[in-house]
C-alpha atoms as a PDB file:
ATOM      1  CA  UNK A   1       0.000   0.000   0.000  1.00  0.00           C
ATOM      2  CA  UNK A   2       1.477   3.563  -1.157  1.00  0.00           C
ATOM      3  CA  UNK A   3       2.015   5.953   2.176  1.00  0.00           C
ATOM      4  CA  UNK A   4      -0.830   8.255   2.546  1.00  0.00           C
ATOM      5  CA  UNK A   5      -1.319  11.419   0.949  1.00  0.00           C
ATOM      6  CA  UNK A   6      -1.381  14.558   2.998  1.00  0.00           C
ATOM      7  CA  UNK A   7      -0.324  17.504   0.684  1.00  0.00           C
ATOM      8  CA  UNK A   8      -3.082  17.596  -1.756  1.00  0.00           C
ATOM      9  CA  UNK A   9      -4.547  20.823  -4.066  1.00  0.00           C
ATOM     10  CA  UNK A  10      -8.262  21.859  -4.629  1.00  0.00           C
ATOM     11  CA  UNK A  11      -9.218  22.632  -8.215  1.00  0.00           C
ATOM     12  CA  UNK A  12     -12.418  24.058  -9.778  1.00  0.00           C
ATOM     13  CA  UNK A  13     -13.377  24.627 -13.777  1.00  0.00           C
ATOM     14  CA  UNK A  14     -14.477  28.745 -13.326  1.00  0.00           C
ATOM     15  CA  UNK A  15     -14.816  31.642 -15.875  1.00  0.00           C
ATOM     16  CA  UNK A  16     -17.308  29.742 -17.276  1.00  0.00           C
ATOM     17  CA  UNK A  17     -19.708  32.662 -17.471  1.00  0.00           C
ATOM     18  CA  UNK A  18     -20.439  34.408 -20.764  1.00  0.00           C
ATOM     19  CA  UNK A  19     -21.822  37.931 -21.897  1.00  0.00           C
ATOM     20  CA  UNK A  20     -25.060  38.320 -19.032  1.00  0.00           C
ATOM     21  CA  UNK A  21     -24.965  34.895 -18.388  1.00  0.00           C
ATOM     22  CA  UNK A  22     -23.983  33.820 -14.933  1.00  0.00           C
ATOM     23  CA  UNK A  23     -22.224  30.436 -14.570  1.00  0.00           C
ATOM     24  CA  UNK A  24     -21.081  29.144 -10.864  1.00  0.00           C
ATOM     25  CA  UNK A  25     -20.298  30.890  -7.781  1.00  0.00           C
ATOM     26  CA  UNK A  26     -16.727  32.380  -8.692  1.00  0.00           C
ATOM     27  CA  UNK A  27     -15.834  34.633  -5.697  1.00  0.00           C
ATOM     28  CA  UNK A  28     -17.096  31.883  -3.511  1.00  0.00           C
ATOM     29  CA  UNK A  29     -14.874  29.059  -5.122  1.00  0.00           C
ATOM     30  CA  UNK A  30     -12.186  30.831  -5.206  1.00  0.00           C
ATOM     31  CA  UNK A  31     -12.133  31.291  -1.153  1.00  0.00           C
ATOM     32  CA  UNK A  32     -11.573  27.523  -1.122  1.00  0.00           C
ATOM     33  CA  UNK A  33      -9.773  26.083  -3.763  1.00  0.00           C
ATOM     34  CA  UNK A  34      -6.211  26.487  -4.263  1.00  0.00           C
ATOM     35  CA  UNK A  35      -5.829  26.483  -8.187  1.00  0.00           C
ATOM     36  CA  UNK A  36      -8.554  27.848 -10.540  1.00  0.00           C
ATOM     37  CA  UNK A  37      -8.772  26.386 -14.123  1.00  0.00           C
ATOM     38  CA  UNK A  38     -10.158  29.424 -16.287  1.00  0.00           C
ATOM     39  CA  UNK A  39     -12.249  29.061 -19.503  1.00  0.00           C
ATOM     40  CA  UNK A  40     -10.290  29.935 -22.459  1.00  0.00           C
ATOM     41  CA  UNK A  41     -12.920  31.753 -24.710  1.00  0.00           C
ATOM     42  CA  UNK A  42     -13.908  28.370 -26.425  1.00  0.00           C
ATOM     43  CA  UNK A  43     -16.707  25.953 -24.538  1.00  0.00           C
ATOM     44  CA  UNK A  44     -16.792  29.557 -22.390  1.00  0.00           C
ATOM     45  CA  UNK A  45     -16.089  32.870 -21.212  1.00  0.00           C
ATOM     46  CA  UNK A  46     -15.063  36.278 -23.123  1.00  0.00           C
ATOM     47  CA  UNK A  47     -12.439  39.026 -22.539  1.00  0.00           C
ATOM     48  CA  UNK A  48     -14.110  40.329 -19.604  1.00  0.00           C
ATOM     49  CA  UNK A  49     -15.201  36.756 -17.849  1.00  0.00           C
ATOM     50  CA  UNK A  50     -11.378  36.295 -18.048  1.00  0.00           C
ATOM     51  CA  UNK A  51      -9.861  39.512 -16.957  1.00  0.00           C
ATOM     52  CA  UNK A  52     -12.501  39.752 -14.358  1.00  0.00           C
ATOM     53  CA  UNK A  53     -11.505  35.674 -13.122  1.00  0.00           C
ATOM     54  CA  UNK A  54      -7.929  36.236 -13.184  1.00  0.00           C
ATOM     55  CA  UNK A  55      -8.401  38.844 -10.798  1.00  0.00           C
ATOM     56  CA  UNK A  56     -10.158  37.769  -8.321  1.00  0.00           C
ATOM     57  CA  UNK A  57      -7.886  34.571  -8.698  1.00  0.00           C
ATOM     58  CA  UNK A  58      -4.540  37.298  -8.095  1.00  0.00           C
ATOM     59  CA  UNK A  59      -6.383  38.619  -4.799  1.00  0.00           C
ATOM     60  CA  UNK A  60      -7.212  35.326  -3.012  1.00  0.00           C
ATOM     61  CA  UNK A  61      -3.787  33.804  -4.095  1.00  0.00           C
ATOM     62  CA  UNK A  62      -4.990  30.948  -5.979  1.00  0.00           C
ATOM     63  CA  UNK A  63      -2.855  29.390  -9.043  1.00  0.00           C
ATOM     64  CA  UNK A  64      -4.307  30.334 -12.201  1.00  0.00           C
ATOM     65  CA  UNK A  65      -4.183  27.265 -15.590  1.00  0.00           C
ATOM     66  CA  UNK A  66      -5.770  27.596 -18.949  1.00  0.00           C
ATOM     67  CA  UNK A  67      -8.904  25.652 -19.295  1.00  0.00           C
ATOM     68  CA  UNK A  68      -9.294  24.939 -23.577  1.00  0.00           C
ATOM     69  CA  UNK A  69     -11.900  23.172 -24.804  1.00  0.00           C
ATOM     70  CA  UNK A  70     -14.211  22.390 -28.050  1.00  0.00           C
ATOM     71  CA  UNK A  71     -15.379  25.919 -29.584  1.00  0.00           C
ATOM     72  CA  UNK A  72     -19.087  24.832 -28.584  1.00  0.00           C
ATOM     73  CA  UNK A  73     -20.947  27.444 -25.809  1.00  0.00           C
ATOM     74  CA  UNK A  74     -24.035  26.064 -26.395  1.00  0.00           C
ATOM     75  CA  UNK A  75     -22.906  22.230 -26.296  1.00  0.00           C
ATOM     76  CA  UNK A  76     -20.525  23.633 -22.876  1.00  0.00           C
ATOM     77  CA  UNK A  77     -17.733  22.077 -24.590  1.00  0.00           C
ATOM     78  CA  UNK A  78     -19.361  18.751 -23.323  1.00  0.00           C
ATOM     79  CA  UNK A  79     -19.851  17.360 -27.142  1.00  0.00           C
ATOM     80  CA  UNK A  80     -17.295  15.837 -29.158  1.00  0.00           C
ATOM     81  CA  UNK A  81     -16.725  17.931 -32.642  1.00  0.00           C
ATOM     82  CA  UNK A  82     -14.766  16.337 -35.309  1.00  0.00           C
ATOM     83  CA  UNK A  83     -11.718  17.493 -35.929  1.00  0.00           C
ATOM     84  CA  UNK A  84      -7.845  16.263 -36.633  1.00  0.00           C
ATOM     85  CA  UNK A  85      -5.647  15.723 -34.143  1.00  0.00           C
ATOM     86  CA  UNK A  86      -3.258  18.826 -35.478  1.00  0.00           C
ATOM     87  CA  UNK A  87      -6.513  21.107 -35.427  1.00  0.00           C
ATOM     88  CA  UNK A  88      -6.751  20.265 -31.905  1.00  0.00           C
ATOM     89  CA  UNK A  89      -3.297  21.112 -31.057  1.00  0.00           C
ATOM     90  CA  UNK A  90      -4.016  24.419 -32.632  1.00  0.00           C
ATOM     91  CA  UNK A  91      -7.458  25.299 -31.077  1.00  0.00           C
ATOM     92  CA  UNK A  92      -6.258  24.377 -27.835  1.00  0.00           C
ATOM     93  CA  UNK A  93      -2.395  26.548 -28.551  1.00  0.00           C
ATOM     94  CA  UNK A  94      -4.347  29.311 -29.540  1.00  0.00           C
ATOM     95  CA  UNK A  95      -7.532  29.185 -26.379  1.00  0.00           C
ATOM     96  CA  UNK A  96      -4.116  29.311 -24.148  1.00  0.00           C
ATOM     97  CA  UNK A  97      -2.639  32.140 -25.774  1.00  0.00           C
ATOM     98  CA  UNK A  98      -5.751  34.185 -25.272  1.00  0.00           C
ATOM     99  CA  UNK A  99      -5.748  33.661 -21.643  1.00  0.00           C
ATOM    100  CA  UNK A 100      -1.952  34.316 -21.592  1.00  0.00           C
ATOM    101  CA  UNK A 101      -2.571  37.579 -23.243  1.00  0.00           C
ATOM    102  CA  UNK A 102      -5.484  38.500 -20.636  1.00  0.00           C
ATOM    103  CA  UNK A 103      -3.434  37.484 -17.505  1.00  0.00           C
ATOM    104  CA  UNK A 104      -0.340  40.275 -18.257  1.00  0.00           C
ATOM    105  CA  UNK A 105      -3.446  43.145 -18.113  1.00  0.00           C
ATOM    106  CA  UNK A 106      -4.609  41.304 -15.063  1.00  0.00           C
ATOM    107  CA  UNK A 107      -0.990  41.139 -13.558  1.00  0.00           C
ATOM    108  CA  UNK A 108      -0.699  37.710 -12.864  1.00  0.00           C
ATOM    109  CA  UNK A 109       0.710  34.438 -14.953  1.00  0.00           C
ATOM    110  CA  UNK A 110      -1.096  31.178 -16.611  1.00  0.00           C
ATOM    111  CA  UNK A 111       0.715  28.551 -14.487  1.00  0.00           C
ATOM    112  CA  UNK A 112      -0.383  25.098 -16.070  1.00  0.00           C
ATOM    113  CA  UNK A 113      -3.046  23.749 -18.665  1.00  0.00           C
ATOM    114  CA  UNK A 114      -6.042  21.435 -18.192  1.00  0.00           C
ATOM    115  CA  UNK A 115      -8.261  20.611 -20.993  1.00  0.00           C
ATOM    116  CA  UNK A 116     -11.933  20.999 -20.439  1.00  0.00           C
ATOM    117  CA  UNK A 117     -14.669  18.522 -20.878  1.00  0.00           C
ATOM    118  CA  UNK A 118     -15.172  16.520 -23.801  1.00  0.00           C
ATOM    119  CA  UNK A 119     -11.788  17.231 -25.036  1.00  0.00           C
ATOM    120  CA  UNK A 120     -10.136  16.292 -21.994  1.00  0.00           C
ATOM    121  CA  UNK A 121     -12.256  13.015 -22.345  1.00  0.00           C
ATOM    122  CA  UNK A 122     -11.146  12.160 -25.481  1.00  0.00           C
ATOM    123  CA  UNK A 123      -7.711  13.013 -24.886  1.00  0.00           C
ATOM    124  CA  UNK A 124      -7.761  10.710 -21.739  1.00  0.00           C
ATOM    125  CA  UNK A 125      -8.227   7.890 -24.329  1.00  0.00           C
ATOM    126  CA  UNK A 126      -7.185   8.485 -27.674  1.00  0.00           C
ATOM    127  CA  UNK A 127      -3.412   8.221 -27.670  1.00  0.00           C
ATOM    128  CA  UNK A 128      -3.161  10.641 -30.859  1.00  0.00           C
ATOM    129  CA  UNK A 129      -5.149  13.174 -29.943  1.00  0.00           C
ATOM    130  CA  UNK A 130      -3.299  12.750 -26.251  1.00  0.00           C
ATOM    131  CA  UNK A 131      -0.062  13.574 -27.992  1.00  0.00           C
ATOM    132  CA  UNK A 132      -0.938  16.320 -30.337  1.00  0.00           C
ATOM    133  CA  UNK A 133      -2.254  18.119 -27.175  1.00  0.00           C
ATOM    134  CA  UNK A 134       1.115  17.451 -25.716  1.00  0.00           C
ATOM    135  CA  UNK A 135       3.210  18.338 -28.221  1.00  0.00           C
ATOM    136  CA  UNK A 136       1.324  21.379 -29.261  1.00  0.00           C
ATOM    137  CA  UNK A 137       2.004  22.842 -25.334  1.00  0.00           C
ATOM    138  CA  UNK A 138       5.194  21.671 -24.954  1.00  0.00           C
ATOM    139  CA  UNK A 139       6.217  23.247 -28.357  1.00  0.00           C
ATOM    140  CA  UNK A 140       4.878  26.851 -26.743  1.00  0.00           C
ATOM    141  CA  UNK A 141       6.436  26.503 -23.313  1.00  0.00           C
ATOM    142  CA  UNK A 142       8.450  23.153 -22.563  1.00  0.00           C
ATOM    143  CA  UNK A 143       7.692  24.408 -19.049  1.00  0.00           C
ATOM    144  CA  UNK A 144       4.334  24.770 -18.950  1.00  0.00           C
ATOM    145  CA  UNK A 145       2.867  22.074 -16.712  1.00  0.00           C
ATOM    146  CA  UNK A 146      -0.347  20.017 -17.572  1.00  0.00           C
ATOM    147  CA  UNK A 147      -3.117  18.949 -14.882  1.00  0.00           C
ATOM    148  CA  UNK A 148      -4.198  15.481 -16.268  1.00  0.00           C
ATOM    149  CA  UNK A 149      -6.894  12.778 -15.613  1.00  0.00           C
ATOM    150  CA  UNK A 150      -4.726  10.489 -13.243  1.00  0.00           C
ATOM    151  CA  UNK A 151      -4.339   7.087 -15.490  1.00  0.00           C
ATOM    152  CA  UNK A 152      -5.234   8.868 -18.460  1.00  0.00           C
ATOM    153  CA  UNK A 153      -3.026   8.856 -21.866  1.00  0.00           C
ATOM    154  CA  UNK A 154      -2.303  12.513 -21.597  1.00  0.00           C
ATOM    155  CA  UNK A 155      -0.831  11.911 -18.267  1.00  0.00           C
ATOM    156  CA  UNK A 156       1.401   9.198 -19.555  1.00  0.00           C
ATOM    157  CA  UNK A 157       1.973  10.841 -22.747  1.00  0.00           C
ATOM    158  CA  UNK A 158       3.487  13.675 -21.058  1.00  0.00           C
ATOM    159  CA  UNK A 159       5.606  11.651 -18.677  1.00  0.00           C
ATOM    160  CA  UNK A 160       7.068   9.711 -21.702  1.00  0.00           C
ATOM    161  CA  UNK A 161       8.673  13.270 -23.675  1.00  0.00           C
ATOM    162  CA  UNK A 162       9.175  14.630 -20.579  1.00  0.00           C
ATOM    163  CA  UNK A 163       6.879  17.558 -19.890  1.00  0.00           C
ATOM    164  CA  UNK A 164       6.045  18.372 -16.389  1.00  0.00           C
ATOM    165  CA  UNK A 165       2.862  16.653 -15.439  1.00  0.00           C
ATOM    166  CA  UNK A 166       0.583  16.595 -12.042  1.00  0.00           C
ATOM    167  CA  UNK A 167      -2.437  14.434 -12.252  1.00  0.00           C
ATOM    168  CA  UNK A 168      -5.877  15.139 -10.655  1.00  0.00           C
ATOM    169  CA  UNK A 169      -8.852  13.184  -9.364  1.00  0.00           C
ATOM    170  CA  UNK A 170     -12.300  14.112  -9.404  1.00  0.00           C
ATOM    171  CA  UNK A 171     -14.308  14.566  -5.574  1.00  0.00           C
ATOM    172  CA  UNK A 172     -17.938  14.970  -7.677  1.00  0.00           C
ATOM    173  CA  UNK A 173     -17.511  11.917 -10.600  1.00  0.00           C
ATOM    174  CA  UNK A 174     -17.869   8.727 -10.835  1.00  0.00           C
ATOM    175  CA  UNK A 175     -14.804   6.256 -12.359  1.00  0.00           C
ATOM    176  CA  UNK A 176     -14.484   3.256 -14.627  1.00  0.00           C
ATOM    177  CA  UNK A 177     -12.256   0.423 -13.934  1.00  0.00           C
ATOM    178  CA  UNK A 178     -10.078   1.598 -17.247  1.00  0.00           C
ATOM    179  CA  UNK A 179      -9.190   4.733 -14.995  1.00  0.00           C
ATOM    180  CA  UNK A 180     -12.026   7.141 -17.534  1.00  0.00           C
ATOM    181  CA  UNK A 181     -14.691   8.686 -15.573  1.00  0.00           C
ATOM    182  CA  UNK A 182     -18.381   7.474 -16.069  1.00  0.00           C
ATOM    183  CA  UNK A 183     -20.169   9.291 -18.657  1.00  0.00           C
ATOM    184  CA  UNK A 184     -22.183  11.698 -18.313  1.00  0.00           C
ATOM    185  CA  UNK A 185     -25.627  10.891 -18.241  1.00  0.00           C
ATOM    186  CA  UNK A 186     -25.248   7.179 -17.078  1.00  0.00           C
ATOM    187  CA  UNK A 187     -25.685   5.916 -13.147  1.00  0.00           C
ATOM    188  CA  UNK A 188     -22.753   6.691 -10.988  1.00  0.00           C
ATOM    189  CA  UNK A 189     -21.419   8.969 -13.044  1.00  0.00           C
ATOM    190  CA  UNK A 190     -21.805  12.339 -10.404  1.00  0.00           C
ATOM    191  CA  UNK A 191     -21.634  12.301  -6.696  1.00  0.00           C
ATOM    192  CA  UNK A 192     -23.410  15.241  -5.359  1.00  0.00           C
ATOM    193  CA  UNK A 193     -23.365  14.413  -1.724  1.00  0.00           C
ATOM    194  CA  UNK A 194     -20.579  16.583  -0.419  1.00  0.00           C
ATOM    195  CA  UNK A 195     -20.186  14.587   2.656  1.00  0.00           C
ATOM    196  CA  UNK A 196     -20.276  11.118   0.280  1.00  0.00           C
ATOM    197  CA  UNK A 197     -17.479  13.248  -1.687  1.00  0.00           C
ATOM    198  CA  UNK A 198     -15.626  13.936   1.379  1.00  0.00           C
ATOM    199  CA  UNK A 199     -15.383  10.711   2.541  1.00  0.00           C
ATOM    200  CA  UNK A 200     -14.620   9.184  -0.915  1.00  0.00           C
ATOM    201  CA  UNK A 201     -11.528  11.586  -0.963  1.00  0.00           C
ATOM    202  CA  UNK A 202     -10.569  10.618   2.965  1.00  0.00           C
ATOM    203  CA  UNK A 203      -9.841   6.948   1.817  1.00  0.00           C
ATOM    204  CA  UNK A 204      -8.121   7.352  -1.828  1.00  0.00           C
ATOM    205  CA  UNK A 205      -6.109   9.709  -0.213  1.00  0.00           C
ATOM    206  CA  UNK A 206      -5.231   7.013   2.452  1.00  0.00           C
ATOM    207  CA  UNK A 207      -5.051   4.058   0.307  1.00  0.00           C
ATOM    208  CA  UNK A 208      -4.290   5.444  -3.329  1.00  0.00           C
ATOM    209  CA  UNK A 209      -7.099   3.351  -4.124  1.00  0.00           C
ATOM    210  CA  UNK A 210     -10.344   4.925  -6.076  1.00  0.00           C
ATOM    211  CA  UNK A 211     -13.948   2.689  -6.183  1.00  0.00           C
ATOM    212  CA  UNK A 212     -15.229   2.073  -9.396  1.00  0.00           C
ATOM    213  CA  UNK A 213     -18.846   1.163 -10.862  1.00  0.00           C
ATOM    214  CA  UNK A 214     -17.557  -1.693 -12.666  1.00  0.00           C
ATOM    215  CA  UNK A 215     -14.824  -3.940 -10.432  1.00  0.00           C
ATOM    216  CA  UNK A 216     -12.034  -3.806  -8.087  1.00  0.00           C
ATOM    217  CA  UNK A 217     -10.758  -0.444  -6.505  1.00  0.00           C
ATOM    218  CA  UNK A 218      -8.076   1.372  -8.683  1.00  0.00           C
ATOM    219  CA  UNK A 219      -4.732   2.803  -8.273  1.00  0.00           C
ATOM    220  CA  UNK A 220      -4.174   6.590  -9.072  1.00  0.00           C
ATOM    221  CA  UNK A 221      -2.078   9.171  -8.613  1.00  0.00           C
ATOM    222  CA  UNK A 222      -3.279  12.172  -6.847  1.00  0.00           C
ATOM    223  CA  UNK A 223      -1.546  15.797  -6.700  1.00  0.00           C
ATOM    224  CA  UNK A 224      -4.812  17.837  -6.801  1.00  0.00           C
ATOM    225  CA  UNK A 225      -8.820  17.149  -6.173  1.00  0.00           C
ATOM    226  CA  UNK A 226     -11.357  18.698  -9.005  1.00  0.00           C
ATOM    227  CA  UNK A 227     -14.447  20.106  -7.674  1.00  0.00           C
ATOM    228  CA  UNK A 228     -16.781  21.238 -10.893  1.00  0.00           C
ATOM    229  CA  UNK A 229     -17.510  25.123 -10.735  1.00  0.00           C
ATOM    230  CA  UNK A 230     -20.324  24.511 -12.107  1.00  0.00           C
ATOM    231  CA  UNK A 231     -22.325  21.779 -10.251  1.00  0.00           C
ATOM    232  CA  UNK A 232     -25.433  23.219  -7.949  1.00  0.00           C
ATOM    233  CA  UNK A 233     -23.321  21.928  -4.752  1.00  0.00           C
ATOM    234  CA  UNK A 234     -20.296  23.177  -5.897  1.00  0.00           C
ATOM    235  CA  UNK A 235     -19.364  25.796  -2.906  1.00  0.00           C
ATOM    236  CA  UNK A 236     -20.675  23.173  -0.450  1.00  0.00           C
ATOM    237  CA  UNK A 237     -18.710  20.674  -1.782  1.00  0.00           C
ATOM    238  CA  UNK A 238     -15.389  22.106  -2.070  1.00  0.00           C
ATOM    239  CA  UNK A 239     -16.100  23.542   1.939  1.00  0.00           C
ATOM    240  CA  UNK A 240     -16.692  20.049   3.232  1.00  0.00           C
ATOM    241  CA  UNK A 241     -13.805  18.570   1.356  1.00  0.00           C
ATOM    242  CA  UNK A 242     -11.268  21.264   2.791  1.00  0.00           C
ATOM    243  CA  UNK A 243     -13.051  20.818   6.352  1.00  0.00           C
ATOM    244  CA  UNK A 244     -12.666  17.561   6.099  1.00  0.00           C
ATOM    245  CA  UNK A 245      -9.401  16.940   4.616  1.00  0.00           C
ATOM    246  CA  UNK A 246      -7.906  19.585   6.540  1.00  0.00           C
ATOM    247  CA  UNK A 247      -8.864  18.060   9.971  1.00  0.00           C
ATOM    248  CA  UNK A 248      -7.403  15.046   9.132  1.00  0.00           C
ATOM    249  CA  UNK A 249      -4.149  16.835   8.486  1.00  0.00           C
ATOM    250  CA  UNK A 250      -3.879  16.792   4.801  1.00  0.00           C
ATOM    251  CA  UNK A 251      -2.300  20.404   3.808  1.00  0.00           C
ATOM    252  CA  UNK A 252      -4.238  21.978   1.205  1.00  0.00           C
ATOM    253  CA  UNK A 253      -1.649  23.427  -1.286  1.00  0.00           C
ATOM    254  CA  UNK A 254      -1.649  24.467  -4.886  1.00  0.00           C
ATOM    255  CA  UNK A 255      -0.061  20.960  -6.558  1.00  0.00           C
ATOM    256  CA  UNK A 256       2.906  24.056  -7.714  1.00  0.00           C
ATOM    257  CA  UNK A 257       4.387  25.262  -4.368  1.00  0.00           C
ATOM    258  CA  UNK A 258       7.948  23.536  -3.654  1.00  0.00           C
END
């Protein structure tokens, strides 16, 4: 059995607003997490979702990453939309240098990448698209970490040409014995019980072990805990996890502080 975990990060997906719509409790997840993952422009946000995030990320001293995903607002970059594996690398190149461009105004820095939705889906299991992604960001900055799906291809992908990688688990889905998360839509595939969440966390963080819907518990690694942004019991959520975590003397720490 691996030695426990207790130095762990809290992540949320936020800028996800757009125009006069209102997406998630930003100020209010940004209190509690340690590292905020910031729509890009493409499944969400615009110029002034982002300069707006990125601030309020700067004052409460939480690690800012780009967030890219499938041009698609109205799908919430949660549908797949055909394209090659070098247009990816491109769309997702180009939703990172956006936010780049925004964080300078809003005096702060883009610290890591984690693709959004879908994408990030199909990158967890398509080995090409896994390395175009990879490529593509390491070919901007070699130095530019990326927050992965633990036992996913991009995090192995980036391990094998060397790019800094940290890999994340999810406190509000549901996992498949192949190490991809349940689909949306199907049983098991959200947990919206923050105290279920909580205690879910407790034990992988203990054992390194994470239940799945479909066999034995699986190994993962862990260096930071996603809590969705944009889930109804989102603020509650993330509260009870760092309650809970925190009492049982796990340091919560953005997965980037030596």
């Amino acid at each position: 059995m691996n030695a426990p975990i207790k130095r762990i990060d809290l992540n949320s997906d936020l800028g996800e607003s757009f125009g006069p719509w209102t997406m998630g409790a930003d100020d209010k997840m940004l209190s509690l997490v340690t590292s905020a993952n910031i729509a890009c422009g493409g499944h969400a946000s615009d110029p002034e979702t982002m300069f707006k995030t990125l601030t309020l990320a700067k004052e409460n001293g939480v690690s800012v990453g780009a967030h890219p995903g499938y041009n698609d607002r109205e799908g919430f970059g949660r549908r797949v939309i055909p394209m090659d594996p070098a247009q990816i690398a491109n769309m997702v190149v180009a939703q990172i240098g956006a936010l780049q461009a925004m964080s300078k105004l809003a005096g702060t820095d883009v610290a890591y990448v984690k693709a959004h939705g879908a994408l990030a889906n199909l990158a967890a299991a398509d080995e090409t698209v896994a390395r175009a992604m990879v490529e593509a960001i390491h070919t901007l900055d070699p130095t530019l970490p990326i927050l992965a799906i633990s036992g996913t291809q991009v995090e192995r992908v980036a391990k094998e040409t060397n790019h800094p990688v940290y890999s994340e688990i999810f406190a509000d889905r549901g996992y498949l014995s192949n190490g991809q998360l349940v689909p949306r839509g199907q049983d098991g595939a959200m947990i919206h019980d923050p105290t279920e969440a909580a205690e879910r966390l407790l034990a992988m963080l203990e054992t390194g072990l994470m239940p799945v819907i479909d066999g034995d518990p699986i190994h993962l690694d862990a260096h930071s805990i996603c809590v969705h942004g944009d889930s109804p019991s989102a603020v509650a959520m993330a509260a009870e996890i760092r309650e809970r975590l925190t009492a049982a003397g796990i340091s919560i720490r953005s997965f980037l502080d030596k």
